[in-house]
Protein backbone atom coordinates (compact mmCIF):
# COMPACT_ATOMS: atom_id res chain seq x y z
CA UNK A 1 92.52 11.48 68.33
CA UNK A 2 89.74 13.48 68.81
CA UNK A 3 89.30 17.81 67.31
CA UNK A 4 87.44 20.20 68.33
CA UNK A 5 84.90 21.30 65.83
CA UNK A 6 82.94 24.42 65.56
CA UNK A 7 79.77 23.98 63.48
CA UNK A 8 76.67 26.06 62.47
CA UNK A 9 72.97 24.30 61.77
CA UNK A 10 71.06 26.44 59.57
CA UNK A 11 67.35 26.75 58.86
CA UNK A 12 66.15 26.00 62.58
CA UNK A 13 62.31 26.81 62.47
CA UNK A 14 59.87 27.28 65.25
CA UNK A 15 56.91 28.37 64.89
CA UNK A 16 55.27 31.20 66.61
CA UNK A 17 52.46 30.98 69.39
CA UNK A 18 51.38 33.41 72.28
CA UNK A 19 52.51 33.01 75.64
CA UNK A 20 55.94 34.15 76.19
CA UNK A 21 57.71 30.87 75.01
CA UNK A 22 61.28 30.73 75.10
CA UNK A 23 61.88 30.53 71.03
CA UNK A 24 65.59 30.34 70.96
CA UNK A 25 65.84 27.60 73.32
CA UNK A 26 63.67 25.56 71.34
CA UNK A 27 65.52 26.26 68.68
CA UNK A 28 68.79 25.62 70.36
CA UNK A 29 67.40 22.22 71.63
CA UNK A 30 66.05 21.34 67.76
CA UNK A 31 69.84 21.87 66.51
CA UNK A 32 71.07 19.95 69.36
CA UNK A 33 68.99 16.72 68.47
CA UNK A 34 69.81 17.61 64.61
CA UNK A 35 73.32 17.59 65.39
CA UNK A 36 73.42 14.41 67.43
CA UNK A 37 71.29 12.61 65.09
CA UNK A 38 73.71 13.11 61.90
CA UNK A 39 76.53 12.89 63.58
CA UNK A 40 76.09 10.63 66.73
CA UNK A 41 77.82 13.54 68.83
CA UNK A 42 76.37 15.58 71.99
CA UNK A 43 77.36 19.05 70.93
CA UNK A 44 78.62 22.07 73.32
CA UNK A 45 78.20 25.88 73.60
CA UNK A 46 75.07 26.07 71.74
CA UNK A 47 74.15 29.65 71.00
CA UNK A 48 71.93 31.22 68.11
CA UNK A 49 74.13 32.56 65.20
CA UNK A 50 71.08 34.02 63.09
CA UNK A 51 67.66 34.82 63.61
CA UNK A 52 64.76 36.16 61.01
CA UNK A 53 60.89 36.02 60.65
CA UNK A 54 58.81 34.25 58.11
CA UNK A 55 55.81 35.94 58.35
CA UNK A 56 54.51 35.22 55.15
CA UNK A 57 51.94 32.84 56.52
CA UNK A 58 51.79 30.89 59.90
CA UNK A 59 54.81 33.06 61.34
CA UNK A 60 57.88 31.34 62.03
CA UNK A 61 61.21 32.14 63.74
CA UNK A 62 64.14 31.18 61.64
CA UNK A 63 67.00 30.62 63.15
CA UNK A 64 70.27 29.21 62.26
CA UNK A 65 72.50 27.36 65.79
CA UNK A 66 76.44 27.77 66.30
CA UNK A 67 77.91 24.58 68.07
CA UNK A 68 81.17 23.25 69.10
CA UNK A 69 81.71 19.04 68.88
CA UNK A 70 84.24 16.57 69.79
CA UNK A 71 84.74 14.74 66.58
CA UNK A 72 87.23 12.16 64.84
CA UNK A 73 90.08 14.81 62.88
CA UNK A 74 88.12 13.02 59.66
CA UNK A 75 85.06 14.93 60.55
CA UNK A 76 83.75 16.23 57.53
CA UNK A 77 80.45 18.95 57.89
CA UNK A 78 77.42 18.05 55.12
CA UNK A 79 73.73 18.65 54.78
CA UNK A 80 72.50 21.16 56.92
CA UNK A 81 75.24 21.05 58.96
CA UNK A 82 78.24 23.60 57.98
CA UNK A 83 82.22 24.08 59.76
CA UNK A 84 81.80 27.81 61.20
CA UNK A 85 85.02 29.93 61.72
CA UNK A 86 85.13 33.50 63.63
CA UNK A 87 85.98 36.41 60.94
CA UNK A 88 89.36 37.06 61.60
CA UNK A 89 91.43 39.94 59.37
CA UNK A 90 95.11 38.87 58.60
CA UNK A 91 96.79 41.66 56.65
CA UNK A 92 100.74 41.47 54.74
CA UNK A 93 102.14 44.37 55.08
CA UNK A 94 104.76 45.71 51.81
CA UNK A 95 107.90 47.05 51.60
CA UNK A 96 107.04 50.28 49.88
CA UNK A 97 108.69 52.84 52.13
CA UNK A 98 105.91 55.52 52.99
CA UNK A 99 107.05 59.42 52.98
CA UNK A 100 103.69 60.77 54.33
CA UNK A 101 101.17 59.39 56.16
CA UNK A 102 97.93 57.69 54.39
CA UNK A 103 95.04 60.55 53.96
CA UNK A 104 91.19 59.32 54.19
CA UNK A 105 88.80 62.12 52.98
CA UNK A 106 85.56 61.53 54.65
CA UNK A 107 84.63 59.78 58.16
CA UNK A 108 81.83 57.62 56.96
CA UNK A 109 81.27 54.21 57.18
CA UNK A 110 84.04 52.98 53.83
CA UNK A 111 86.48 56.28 55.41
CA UNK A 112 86.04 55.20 59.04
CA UNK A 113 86.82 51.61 58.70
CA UNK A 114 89.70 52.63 56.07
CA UNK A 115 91.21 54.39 59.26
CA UNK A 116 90.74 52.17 61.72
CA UNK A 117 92.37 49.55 60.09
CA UNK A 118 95.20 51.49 58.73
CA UNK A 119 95.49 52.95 62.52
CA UNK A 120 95.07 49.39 63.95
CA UNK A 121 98.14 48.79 61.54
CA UNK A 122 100.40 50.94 62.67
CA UNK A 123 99.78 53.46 59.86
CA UNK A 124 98.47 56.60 61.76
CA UNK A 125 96.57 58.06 59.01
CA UNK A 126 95.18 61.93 58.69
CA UNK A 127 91.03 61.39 58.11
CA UNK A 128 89.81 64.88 56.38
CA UNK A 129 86.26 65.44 57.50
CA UNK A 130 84.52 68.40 56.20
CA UNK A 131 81.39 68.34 58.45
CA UNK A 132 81.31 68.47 62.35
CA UNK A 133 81.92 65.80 65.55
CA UNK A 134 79.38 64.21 66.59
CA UNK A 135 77.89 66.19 69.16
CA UNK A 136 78.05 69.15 66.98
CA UNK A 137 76.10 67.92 64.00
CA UNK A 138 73.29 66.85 66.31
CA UNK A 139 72.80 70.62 67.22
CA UNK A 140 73.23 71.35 63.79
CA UNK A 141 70.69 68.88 62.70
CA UNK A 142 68.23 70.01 65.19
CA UNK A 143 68.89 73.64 64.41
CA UNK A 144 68.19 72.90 60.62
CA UNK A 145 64.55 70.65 61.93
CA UNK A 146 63.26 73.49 63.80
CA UNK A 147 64.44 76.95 62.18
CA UNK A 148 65.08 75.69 58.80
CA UNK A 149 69.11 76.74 59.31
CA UNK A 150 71.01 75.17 56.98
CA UNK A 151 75.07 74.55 57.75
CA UNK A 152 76.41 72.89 54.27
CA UNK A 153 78.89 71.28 55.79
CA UNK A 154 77.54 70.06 59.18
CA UNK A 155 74.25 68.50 58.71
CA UNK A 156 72.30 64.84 57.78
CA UNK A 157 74.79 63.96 54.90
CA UNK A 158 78.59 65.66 56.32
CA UNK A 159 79.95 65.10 59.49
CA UNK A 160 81.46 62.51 62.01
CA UNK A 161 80.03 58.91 60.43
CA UNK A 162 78.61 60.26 57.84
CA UNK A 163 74.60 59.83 56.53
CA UNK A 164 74.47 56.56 58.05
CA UNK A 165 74.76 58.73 61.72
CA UNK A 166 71.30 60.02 61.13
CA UNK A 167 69.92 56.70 60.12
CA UNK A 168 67.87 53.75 61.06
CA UNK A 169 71.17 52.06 61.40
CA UNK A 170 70.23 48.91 59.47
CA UNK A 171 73.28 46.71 58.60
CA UNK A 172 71.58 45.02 55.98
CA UNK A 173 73.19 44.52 52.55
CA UNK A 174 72.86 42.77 49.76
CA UNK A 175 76.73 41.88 49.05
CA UNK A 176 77.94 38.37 50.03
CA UNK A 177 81.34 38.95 51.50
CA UNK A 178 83.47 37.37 54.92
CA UNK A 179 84.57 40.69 55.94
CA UNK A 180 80.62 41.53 57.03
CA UNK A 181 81.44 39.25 59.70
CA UNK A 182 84.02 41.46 60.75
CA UNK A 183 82.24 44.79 60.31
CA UNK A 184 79.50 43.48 62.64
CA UNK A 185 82.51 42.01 65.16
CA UNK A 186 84.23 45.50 65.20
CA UNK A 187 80.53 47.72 65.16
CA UNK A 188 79.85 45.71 68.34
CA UNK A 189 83.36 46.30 69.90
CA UNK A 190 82.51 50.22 69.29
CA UNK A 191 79.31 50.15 71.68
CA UNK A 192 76.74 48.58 68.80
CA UNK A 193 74.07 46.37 70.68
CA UNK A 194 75.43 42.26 70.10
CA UNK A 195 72.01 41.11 68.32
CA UNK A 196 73.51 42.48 64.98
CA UNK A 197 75.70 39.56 65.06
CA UNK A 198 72.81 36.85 64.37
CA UNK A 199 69.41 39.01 63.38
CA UNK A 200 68.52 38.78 60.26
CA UNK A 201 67.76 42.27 59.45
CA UNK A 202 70.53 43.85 62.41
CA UNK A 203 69.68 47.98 62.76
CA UNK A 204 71.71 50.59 65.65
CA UNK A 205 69.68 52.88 65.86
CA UNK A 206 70.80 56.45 65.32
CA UNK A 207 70.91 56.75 69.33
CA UNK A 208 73.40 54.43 69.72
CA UNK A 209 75.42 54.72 65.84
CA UNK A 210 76.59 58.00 67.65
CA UNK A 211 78.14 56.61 70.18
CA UNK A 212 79.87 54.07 67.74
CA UNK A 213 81.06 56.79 66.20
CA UNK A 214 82.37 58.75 68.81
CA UNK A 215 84.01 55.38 69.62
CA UNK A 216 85.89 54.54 66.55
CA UNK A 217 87.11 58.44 66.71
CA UNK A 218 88.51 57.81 69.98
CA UNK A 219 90.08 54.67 69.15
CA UNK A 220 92.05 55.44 65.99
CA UNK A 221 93.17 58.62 67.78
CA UNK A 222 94.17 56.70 70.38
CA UNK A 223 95.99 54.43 67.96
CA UNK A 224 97.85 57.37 66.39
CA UNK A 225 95.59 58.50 64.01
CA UNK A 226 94.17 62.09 63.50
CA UNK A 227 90.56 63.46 62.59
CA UNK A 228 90.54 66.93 61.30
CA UNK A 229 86.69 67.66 61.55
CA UNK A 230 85.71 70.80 59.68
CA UNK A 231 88.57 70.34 57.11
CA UNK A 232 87.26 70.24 53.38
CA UNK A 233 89.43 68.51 50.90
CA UNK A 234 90.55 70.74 47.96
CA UNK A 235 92.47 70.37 44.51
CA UNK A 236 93.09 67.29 44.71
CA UNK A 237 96.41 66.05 42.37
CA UNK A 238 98.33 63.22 42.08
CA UNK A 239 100.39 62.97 45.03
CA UNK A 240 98.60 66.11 47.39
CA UNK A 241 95.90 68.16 48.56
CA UNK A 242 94.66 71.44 50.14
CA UNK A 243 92.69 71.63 53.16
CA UNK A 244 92.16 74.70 54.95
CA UNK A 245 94.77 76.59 52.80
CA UNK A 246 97.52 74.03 53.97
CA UNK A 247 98.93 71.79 51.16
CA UNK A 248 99.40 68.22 52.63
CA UNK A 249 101.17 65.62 50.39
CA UNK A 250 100.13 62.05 50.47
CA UNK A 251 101.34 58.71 49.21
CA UNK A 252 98.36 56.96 50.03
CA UNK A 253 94.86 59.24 49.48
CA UNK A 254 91.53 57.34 50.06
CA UNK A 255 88.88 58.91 48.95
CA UNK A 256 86.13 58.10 50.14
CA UNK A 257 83.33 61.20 50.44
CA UNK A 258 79.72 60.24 50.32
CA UNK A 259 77.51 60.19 47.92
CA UNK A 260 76.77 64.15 48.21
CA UNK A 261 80.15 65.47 48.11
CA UNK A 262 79.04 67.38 44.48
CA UNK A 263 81.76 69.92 44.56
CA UNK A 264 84.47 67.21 45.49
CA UNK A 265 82.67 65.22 42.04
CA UNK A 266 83.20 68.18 39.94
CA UNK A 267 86.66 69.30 40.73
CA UNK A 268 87.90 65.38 39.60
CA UNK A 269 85.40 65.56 36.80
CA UNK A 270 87.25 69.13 35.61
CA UNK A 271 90.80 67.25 36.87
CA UNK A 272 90.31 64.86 34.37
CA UNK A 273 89.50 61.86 36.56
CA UNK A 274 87.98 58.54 34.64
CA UNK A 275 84.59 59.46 36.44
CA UNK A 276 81.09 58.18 34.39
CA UNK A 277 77.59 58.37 35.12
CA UNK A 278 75.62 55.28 37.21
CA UNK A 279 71.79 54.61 37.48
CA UNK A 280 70.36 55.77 40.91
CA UNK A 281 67.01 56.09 42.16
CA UNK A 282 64.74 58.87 43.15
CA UNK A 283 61.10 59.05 44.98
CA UNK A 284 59.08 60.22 47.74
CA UNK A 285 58.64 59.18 51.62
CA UNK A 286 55.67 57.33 52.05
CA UNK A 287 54.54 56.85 55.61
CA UNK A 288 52.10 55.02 57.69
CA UNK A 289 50.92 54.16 61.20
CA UNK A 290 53.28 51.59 62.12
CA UNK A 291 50.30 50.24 64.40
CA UNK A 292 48.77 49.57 61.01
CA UNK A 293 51.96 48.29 59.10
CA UNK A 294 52.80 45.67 62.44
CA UNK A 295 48.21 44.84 61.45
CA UNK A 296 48.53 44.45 58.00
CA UNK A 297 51.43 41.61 58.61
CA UNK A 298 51.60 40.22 61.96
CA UNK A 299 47.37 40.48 61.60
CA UNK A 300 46.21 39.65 65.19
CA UNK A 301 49.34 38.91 66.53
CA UNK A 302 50.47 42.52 66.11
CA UNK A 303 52.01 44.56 68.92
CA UNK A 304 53.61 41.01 70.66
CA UNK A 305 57.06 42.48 72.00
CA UNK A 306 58.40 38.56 70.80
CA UNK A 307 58.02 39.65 67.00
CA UNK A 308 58.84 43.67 67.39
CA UNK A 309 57.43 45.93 64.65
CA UNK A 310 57.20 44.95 61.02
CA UNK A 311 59.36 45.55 58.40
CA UNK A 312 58.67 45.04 54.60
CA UNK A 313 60.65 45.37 51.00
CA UNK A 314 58.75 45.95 48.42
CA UNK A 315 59.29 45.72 44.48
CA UNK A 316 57.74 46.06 41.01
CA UNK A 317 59.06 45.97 37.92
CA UNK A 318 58.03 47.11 34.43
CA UNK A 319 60.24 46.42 31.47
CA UNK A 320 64.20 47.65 32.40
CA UNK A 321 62.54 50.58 34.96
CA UNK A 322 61.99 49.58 38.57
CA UNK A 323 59.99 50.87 41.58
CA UNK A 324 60.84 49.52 45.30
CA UNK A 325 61.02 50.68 49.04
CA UNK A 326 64.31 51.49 50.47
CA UNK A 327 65.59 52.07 53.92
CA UNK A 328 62.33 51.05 55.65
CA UNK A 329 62.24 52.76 59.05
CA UNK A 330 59.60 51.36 61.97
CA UNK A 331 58.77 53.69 64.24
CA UNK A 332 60.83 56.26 62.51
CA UNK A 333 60.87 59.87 61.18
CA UNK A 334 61.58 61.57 57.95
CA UNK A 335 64.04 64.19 58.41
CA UNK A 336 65.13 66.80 56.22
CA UNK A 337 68.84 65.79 54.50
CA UNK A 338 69.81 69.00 52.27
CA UNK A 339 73.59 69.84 51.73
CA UNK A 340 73.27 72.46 49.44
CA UNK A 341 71.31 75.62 50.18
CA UNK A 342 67.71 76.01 48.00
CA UNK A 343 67.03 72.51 47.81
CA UNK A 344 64.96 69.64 49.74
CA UNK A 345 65.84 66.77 50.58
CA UNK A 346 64.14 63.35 52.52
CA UNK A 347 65.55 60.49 54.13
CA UNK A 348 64.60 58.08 56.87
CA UNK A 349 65.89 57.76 60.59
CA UNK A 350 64.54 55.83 64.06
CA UNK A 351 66.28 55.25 67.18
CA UNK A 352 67.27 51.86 68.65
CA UNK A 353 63.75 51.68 69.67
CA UNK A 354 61.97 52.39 67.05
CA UNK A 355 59.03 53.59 69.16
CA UNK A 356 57.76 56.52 66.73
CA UNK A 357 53.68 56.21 65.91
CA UNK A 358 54.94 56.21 62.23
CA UNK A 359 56.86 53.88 60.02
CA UNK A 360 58.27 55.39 56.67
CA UNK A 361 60.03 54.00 53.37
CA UNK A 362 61.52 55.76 50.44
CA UNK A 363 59.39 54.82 47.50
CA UNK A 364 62.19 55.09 44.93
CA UNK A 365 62.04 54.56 40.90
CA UNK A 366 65.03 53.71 38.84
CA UNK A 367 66.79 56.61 36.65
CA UNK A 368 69.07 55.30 33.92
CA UNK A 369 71.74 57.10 32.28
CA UNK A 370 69.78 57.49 29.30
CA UNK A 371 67.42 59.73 30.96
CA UNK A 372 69.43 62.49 31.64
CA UNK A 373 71.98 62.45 28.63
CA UNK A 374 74.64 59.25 30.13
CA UNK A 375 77.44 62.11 31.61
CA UNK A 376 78.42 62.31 34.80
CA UNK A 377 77.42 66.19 35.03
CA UNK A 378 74.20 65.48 34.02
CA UNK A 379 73.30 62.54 36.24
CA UNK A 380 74.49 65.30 39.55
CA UNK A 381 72.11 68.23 37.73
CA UNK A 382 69.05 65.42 37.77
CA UNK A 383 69.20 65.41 41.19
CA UNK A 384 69.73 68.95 42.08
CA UNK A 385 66.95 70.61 39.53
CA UNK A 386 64.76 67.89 41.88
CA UNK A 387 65.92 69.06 44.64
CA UNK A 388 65.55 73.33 43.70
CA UNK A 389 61.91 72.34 42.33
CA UNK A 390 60.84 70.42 45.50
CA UNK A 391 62.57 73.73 47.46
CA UNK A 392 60.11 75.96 45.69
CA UNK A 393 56.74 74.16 45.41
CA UNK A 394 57.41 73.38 49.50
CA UNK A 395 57.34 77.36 49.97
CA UNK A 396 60.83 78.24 49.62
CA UNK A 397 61.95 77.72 53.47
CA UNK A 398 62.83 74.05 53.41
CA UNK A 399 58.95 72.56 54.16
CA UNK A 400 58.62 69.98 52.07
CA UNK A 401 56.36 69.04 48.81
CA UNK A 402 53.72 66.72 49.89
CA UNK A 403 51.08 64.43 48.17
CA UNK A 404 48.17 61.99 49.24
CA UNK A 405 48.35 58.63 47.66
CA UNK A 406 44.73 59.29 46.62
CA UNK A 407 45.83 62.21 44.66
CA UNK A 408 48.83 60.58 43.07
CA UNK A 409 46.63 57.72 41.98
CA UNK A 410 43.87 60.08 40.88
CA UNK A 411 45.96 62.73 38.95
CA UNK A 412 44.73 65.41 41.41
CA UNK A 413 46.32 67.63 43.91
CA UNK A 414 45.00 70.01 46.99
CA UNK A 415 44.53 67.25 49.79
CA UNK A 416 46.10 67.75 52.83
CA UNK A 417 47.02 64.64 55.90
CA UNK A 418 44.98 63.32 57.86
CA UNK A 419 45.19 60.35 59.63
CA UNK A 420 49.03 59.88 59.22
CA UNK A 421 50.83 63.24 60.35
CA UNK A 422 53.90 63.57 57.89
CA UNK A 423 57.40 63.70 60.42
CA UNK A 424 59.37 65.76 58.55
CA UNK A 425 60.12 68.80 60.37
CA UNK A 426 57.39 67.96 62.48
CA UNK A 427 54.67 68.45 59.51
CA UNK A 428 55.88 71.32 57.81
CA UNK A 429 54.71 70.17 54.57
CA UNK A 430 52.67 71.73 51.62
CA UNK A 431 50.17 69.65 49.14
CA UNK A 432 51.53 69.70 46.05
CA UNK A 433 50.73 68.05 42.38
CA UNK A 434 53.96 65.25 41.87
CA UNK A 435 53.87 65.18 38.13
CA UNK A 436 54.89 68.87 37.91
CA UNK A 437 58.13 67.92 40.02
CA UNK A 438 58.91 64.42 38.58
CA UNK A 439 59.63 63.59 34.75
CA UNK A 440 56.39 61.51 33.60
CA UNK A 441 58.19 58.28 34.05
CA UNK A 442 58.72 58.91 37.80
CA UNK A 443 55.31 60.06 38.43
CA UNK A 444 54.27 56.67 36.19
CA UNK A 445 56.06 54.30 38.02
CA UNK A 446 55.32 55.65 41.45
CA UNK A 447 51.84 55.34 40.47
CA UNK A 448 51.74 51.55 39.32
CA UNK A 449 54.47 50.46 42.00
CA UNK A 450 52.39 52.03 44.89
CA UNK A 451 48.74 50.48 43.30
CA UNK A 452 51.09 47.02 43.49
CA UNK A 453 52.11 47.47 47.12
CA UNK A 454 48.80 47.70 48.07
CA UNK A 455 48.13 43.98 46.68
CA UNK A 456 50.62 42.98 48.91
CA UNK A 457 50.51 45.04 51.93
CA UNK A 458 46.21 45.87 53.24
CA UNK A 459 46.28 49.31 53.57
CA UNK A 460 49.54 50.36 51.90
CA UNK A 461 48.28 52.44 48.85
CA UNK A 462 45.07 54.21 51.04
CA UNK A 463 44.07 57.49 49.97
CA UNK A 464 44.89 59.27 53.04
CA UNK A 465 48.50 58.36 53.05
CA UNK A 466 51.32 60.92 52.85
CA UNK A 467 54.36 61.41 50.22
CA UNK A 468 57.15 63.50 51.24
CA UNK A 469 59.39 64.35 48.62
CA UNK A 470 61.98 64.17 47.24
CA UNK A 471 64.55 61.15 48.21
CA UNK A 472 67.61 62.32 45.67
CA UNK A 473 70.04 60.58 47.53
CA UNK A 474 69.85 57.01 47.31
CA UNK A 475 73.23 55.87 45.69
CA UNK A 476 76.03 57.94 43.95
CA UNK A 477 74.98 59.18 40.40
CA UNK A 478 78.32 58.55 39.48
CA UNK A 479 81.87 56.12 40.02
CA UNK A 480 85.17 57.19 40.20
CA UNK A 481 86.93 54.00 38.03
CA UNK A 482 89.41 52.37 39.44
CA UNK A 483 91.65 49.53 38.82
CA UNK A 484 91.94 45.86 40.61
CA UNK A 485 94.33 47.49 42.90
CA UNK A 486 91.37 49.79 43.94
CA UNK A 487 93.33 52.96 42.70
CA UNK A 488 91.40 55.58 40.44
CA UNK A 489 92.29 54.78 36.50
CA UNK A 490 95.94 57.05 35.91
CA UNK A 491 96.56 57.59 39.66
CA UNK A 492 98.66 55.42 41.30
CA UNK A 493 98.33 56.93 45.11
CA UNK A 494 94.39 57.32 45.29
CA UNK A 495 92.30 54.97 46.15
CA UNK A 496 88.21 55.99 45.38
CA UNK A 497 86.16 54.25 48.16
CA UNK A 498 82.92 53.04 49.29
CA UNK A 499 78.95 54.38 48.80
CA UNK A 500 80.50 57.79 46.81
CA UNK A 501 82.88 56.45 44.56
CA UNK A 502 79.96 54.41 43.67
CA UNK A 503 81.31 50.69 45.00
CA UNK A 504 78.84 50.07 48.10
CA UNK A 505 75.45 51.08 49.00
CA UNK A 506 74.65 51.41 52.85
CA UNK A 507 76.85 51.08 55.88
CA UNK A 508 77.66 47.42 55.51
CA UNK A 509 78.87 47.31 51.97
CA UNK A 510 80.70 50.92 52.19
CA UNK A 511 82.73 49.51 55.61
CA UNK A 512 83.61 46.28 53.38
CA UNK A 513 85.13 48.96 51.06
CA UNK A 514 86.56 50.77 53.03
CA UNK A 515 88.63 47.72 54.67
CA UNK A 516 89.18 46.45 51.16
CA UNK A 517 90.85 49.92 50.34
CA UNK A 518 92.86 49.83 53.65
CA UNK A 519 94.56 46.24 53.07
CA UNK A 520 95.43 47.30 49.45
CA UNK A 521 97.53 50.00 50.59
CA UNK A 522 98.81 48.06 53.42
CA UNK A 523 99.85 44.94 51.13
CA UNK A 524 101.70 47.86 49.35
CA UNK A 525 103.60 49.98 51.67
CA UNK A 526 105.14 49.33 55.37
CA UNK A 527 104.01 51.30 58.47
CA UNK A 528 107.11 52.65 58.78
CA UNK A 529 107.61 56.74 57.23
């Protein structure tokens, strides 16, 4: 008796040439003769399951195929060819009887995901969300590009979806996990374009990550659930909360705020919360033409709409410090990210497009606990006195701190863009001299990592091109510990979650954690209050 078998071939190559060729369906037809010459079978439904670029010489597509066969029930998958099986979620719900509904503080990627699946549950929870809708934060973002208005709690790092909202969008993660499957699976059932499923390095687009958002709102409303925008979460105890001068009791709190939720860090930190200090990164923007990036790689086969714009990830290493790129956005902007008033702050965003004249990358160096005294308070002040210092040498009024490669490289200061506008806040920048912002070891490192990424990139470490400082928020500077049951050490009812609790980094991983949270408290309690 025959099965049906659904299959995946991996590691599909095709190499690239001009002239509008249909890659994929050479690709498909390569796995279908693979596939019938291993197994003797004539497989079905061929469609492409993953798709990347080797560019690193003669540039290849890479793709792996999804198949289904008709095969003996003995059938057993080997080699290159693997069984395949859709992501699916199956939850067991407890016993626990539930008072009050579950509470998720914060709408980002790890709280948004916590909710939907605790809404998709039958568990209606309450999502706290201290910054604005959607639509709101967008005029508050573009009030705060082109006046220099700050709102605190509406702007690039609070609000619906959180930092990832004003992003590239990428969905790439380091983090090896089946539930990415379903992250990608539910981001495209939300309005997310259906190529994340299978490209290699998947990005949204800030463009459309707004509309996912707005989506997933709608749905866990629609599923019961409630979103208080606007509605910061306060003393924080065991078993309740203020918000907005109402005190809501929880059984269930997760808590997952972002990595720039400082006043929410310190109020556990004085609670008495098992909180310590984490290594996190901090740099400059570095930006270039992307015509020049899509040169240096693709060389003359730059600007074919077949290969898109380049992307690169860059490293160097000396001793335990590091310096690498991070969040890599073609065809993007830098936009101004501050949450706190008298400070400056970069990070990267592009549209689906990615059809900017720059591409930009935070240039990031490693800061270990050790540097700033191994507490928790500490590791937050690092990044703020950063911050205030990058607010004053820009000119007080939010412009930016900016330095030439040449300069950095040269120990001078004074030179001003050129060929490569800077994008943040449409080039309100100021020349400045790094190594009076940065401890010597940042201004060291940024040095020797950017002299090494012009070995491997033509072009990358040219005079002429711009720094924007500072990038401060990378990762969390601290983690909330929690048990194996995902609950904060002495706390039985909250659960710390995702990128600010310091157990992701980027949307991916913090949405894995945030569904890892969710099923925790489902295994423990029924939906029933």
């Amino acid at each position: 008796m025959s099965k049906l078998f659904r299959i995946q071939v991996n590691d599909i190559r095709v190499q690239y040439r001009e002239g509008g060729r249909d890659f994929e369906a050479e690709a498909i037809h390569k796995a279908a003769s693979l596939i019938n010459k291993k197994t003797g079978l004539d497989p079905h439904n061929l469609k492409i399951a993953k798709k990347s670029i080797d560019a690193r010489r003669d540039i290849s597509f890479v793709y792996s195929v999804y198949a289904e066969i008709e095969a003996d029930k003995n059938f057993k998958a080997s080699g290159e060819i693997k069984l395949f099986s859709e992501p699916e979620l199956v939850l067991d719900k407890g016993n626990k009887k539930l008072e009050y509904r579950p509470v998720v503080v914060g709408f980002g990627p790890a709280g948004m995901f916590a909710a939907l699946i605790l809404a998709e549950n039958g568990y209606a929870p309450i999502v706290l969300e201290r910054g604005a809708s959607v639509e709101e934060r967008v005029r508050a973002v573009d009030r705060f590009i082109q006046d220099g208005i700050l709102d605190t709690n509406t702007n690039i790092q609070f609000g619906a979806g959180g930092a990832g909202t004003f992003s590239d969008g990428k969905l790439t993660t380091r983090i090896n996990d089946p539930l990415i499957a379903y992250v990608l699976k539910t981001l495209c059932e939300l309005g997310a374009p259906e190529d994340i499923i299978y490209k290699a390095k998947p990005h949204i687009g800030t463009d459309i990550l707004r509309l996912v958002v707005d989506n997933a709102d709608k749905r866990i409303t629609e599923l019961g659930g409630e979103i208080r925008y606007k509605t910061t979460a306060e003393n924080i105890t065991s078993n309740k909360l203020t918000a907005d001068g109402d005190v809501i009791p929880f059984d269930a709190l997760v808590l997952a705020t972002g990595h720039s939720a400082r006043d929410t860090y310190s109020q556990l930190i004085g609670a008495g919360f098992a909180v310590e200090a984490k290594p996190f990164s901090v740099g400059v923007r570095a930006e270039h033409l992307q015509d020049d990036i899509d040169k240096a790689m693709f060389k003359s086969h730059a600007g074919d709409k077949a290969l898109g714009h380049a992307e690169y990830q860059l490293s160097y290493r000396k001793g335990e410090r590091g310096c690498y790129t991070f969040c890599m956005c073609p065809g993007g902007v830098v936009v101004p990210s501050a949450s706190e008033e008298f400070g400056v702050v970069t990070n990267g965003m592009s549209t689906r497009a990615r059809d900017g004249r720059n591409a930009n990358a935070a240039v990031c160096v490693s800061v270990l606990p050790k540097d700033y005294g191994s507490d928790p308070v500490s590791s937050i002040e690092f990044q703020r006195d950063l911050e205030r210092k990058a607010f004053v040498m820009g000119g007080r009024d939010y412009t930016a701190p900016m330095q030439t490669v040449g300069d950095l490289l040269n120990g001078k200061s004074g030179a001003s863009y050129s060929k490569v506008v800077p994008t943040y806040r449409d080039g309100k920048v100021t020349p400045v001299d790094f190594s009076e912002l940065f401890p010597p070891f940042v201004t060291e490192m940024l040095r020797e990592g950017i002299s090494d990424f012009g070995r491997k990139i033509r072009g990358y470490s040219d005079d002429y091109v711009p720094l924007t400082g500072v990038e401060t928020r990378t990762s969390a500077p601290v983690r909330i510990l929690r048990g194996d049951d995902c609950t904060a050490v002495g706390y039985e009812c909250i659960y710390p979650c995702g990128e600010g609790a310091g157990y992701a980094g980027g949307i991916v991983s913090a949405a894995v954690d945030g569904i890892r949270v969710a099923a925790k408290i489902i295994g423990k309690y029924s939906p029933k209050l």
